[in-house]
C-alpha atoms as a PDB file:
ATOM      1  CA  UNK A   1      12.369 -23.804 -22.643  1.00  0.00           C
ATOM      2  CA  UNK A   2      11.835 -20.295 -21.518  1.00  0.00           C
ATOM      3  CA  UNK A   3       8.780 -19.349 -19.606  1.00  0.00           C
ATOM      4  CA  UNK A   4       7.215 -15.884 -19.731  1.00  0.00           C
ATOM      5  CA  UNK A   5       5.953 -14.180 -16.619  1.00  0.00           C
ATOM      6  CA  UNK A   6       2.467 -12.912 -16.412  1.00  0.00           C
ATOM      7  CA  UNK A   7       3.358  -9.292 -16.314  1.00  0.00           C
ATOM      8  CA  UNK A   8       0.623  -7.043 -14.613  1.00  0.00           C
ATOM      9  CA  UNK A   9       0.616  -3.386 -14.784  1.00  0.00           C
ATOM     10  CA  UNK A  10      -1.105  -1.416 -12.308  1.00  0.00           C
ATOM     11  CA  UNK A  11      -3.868  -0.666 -14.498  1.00  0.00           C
ATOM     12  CA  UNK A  12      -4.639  -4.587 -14.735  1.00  0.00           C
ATOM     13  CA  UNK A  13      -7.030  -6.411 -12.272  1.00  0.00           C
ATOM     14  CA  UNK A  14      -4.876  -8.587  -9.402  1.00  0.00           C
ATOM     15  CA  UNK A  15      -5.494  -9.450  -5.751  1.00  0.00           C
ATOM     16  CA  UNK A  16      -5.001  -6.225  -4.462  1.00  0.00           C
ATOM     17  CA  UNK A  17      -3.225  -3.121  -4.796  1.00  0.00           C
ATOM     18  CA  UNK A  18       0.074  -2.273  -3.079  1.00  0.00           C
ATOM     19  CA  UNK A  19      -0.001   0.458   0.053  1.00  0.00           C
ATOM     20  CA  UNK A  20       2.593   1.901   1.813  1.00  0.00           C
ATOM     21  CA  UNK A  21       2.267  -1.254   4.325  1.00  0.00           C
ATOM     22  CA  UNK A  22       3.684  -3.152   1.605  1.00  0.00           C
ATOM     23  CA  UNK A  23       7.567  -3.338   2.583  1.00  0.00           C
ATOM     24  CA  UNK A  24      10.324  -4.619   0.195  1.00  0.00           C
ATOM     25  CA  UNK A  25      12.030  -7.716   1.156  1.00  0.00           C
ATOM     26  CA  UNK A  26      15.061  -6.750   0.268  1.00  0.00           C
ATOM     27  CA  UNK A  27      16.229  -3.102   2.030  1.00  0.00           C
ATOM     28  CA  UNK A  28      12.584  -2.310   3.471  1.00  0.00           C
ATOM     29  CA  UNK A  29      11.513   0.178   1.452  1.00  0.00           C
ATOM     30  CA  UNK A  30       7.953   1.235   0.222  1.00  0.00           C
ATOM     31  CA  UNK A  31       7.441  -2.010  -2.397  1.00  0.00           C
ATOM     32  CA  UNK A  32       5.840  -1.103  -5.831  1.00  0.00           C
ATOM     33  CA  UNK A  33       6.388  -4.376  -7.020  1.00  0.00           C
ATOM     34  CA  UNK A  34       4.634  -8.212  -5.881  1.00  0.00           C
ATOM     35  CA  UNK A  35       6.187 -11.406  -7.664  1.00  0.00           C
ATOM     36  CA  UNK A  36       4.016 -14.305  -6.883  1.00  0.00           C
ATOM     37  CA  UNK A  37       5.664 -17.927  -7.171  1.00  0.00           C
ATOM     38  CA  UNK A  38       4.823 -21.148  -6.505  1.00  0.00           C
ATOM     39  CA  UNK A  39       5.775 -20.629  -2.771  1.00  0.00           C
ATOM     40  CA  UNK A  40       4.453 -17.206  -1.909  1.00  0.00           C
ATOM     41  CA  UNK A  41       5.204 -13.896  -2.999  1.00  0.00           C
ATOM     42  CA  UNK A  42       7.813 -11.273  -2.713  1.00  0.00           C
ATOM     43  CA  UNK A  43       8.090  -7.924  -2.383  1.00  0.00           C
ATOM     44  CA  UNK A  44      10.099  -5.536  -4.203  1.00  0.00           C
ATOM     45  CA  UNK A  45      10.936  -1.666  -4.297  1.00  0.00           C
ATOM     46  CA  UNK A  46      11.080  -0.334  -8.034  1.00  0.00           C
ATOM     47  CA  UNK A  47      14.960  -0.295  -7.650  1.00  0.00           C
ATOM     48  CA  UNK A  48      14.838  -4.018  -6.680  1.00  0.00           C
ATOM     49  CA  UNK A  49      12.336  -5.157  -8.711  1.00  0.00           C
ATOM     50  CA  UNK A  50      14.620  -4.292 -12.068  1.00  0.00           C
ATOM     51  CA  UNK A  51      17.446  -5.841 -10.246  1.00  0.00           C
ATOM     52  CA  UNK A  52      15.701  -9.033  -9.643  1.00  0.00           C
ATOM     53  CA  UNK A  53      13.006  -9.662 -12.836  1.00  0.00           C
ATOM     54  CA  UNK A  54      15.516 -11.184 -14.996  1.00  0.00           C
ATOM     55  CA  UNK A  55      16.571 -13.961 -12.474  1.00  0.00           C
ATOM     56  CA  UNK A  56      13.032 -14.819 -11.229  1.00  0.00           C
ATOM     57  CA  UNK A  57      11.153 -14.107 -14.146  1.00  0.00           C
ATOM     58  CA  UNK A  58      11.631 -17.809 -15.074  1.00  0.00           C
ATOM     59  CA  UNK A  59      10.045 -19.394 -11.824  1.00  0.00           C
ATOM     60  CA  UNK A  60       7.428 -16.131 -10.996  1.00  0.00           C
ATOM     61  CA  UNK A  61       3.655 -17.076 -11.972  1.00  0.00           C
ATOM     62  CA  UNK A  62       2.766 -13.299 -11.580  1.00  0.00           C
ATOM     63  CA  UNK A  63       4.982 -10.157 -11.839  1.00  0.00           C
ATOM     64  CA  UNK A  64       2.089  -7.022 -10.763  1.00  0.00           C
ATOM     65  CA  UNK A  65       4.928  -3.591 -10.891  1.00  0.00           C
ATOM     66  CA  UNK A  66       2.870  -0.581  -9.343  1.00  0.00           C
ATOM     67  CA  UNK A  67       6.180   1.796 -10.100  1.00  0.00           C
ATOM     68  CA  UNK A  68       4.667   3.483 -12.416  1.00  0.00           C
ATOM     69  CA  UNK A  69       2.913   5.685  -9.402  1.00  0.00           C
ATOM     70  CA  UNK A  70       6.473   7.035  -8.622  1.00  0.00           C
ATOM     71  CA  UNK A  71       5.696   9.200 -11.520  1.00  0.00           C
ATOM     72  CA  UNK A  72       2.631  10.465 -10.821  1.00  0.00           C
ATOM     73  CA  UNK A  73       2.094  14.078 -10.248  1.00  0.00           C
ATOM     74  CA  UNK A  74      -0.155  14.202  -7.070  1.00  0.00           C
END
Protein backbone atom coordinates (compact mmCIF):
# COMPACT_ATOMS: atom_id res chain seq x y z
CA UNK A 1 0.00 0.00 0.00
CA UNK A 2 1.48 3.26 -1.04
CA UNK A 3 0.89 6.34 0.96
CA UNK A 4 0.83 9.84 -0.54
CA UNK A 5 2.50 12.74 1.18
CA UNK A 6 0.61 15.85 1.95
CA UNK A 7 2.46 18.04 -0.44
CA UNK A 8 2.37 21.85 0.52
CA UNK A 9 3.43 24.54 -1.73
CA UNK A 10 4.45 27.74 -0.44
CA UNK A 11 1.36 29.35 -1.36
CA UNK A 12 -0.58 26.83 1.05
CA UNK A 13 -1.25 27.60 4.80
CA UNK A 14 1.40 25.48 7.28
CA UNK A 15 3.04 26.24 10.63
CA UNK A 16 5.24 28.71 9.47
CA UNK A 17 7.26 29.86 6.73
CA UNK A 18 10.93 28.98 6.18
CA UNK A 19 13.77 31.94 6.85
CA UNK A 20 17.17 31.95 6.25
CA UNK A 21 17.54 30.50 10.01
CA UNK A 22 16.17 27.46 8.62
CA UNK A 23 19.44 25.25 7.92
CA UNK A 24 19.41 21.96 5.89
CA UNK A 25 20.22 18.89 7.71
CA UNK A 26 22.07 17.53 5.34
CA UNK A 27 25.19 20.05 4.01
CA UNK A 28 23.83 23.24 6.00
CA UNK A 29 22.59 25.18 3.52
CA UNK A 30 19.66 27.77 3.42
CA UNK A 31 16.58 24.92 3.64
CA UNK A 32 13.55 25.60 1.29
CA UNK A 33 12.11 22.49 2.14
CA UNK A 34 10.40 21.01 5.87
CA UNK A 35 9.30 17.19 5.85
CA UNK A 36 7.37 16.55 8.95
CA UNK A 37 7.16 12.78 10.21
CA UNK A 38 5.97 11.07 12.89
CA UNK A 39 9.20 11.93 14.88
CA UNK A 40 9.94 15.52 14.02
CA UNK A 41 10.82 17.23 11.02
CA UNK A 42 13.66 17.70 8.67
CA UNK A 43 15.14 20.12 6.85
CA UNK A 44 16.13 20.18 3.37
CA UNK A 45 17.90 22.54 0.72
CA UNK A 46 16.02 22.39 -2.77
CA UNK A 47 18.98 20.19 -4.03
CA UNK A 48 18.33 17.76 -1.12
CA UNK A 49 14.92 17.85 -0.93
CA UNK A 50 14.62 16.17 -4.72
CA UNK A 51 17.26 13.82 -3.62
CA UNK A 52 15.41 12.66 -0.65
CA UNK A 53 11.28 12.92 -1.50
CA UNK A 54 11.15 9.66 -3.13
CA UNK A 55 12.62 7.66 -0.13
CA UNK A 56 10.68 9.51 2.64
CA UNK A 57 7.73 10.36 0.88
CA UNK A 58 6.28 7.04 2.19
CA UNK A 59 6.75 7.73 6.05
CA UNK A 60 6.51 11.98 5.75
CA UNK A 61 2.95 13.28 7.08
CA UNK A 62 3.80 16.74 5.50
CA UNK A 63 6.18 17.68 2.62
CA UNK A 64 5.87 22.06 2.68
CA UNK A 65 8.86 22.87 -0.51
CA UNK A 66 9.39 26.80 -0.36
CA UNK A 67 11.97 26.36 -3.58
CA UNK A 68 9.97 27.88 -5.62
CA UNK A 69 11.40 31.43 -4.08
CA UNK A 70 14.81 30.51 -5.69
CA UNK A 71 13.10 31.78 -8.72
CA UNK A 72 11.82 34.77 -7.77
CA UNK A 73 12.98 37.95 -9.26
CA UNK A 74 13.49 40.29 -6.19
Amino acid sequence: MTQTVQDLSIDEASSHQLTAADRCDSCGAQAYIRATMASGELYFCAHHGAEFKDKLAATAIEWHDESSRLHESK
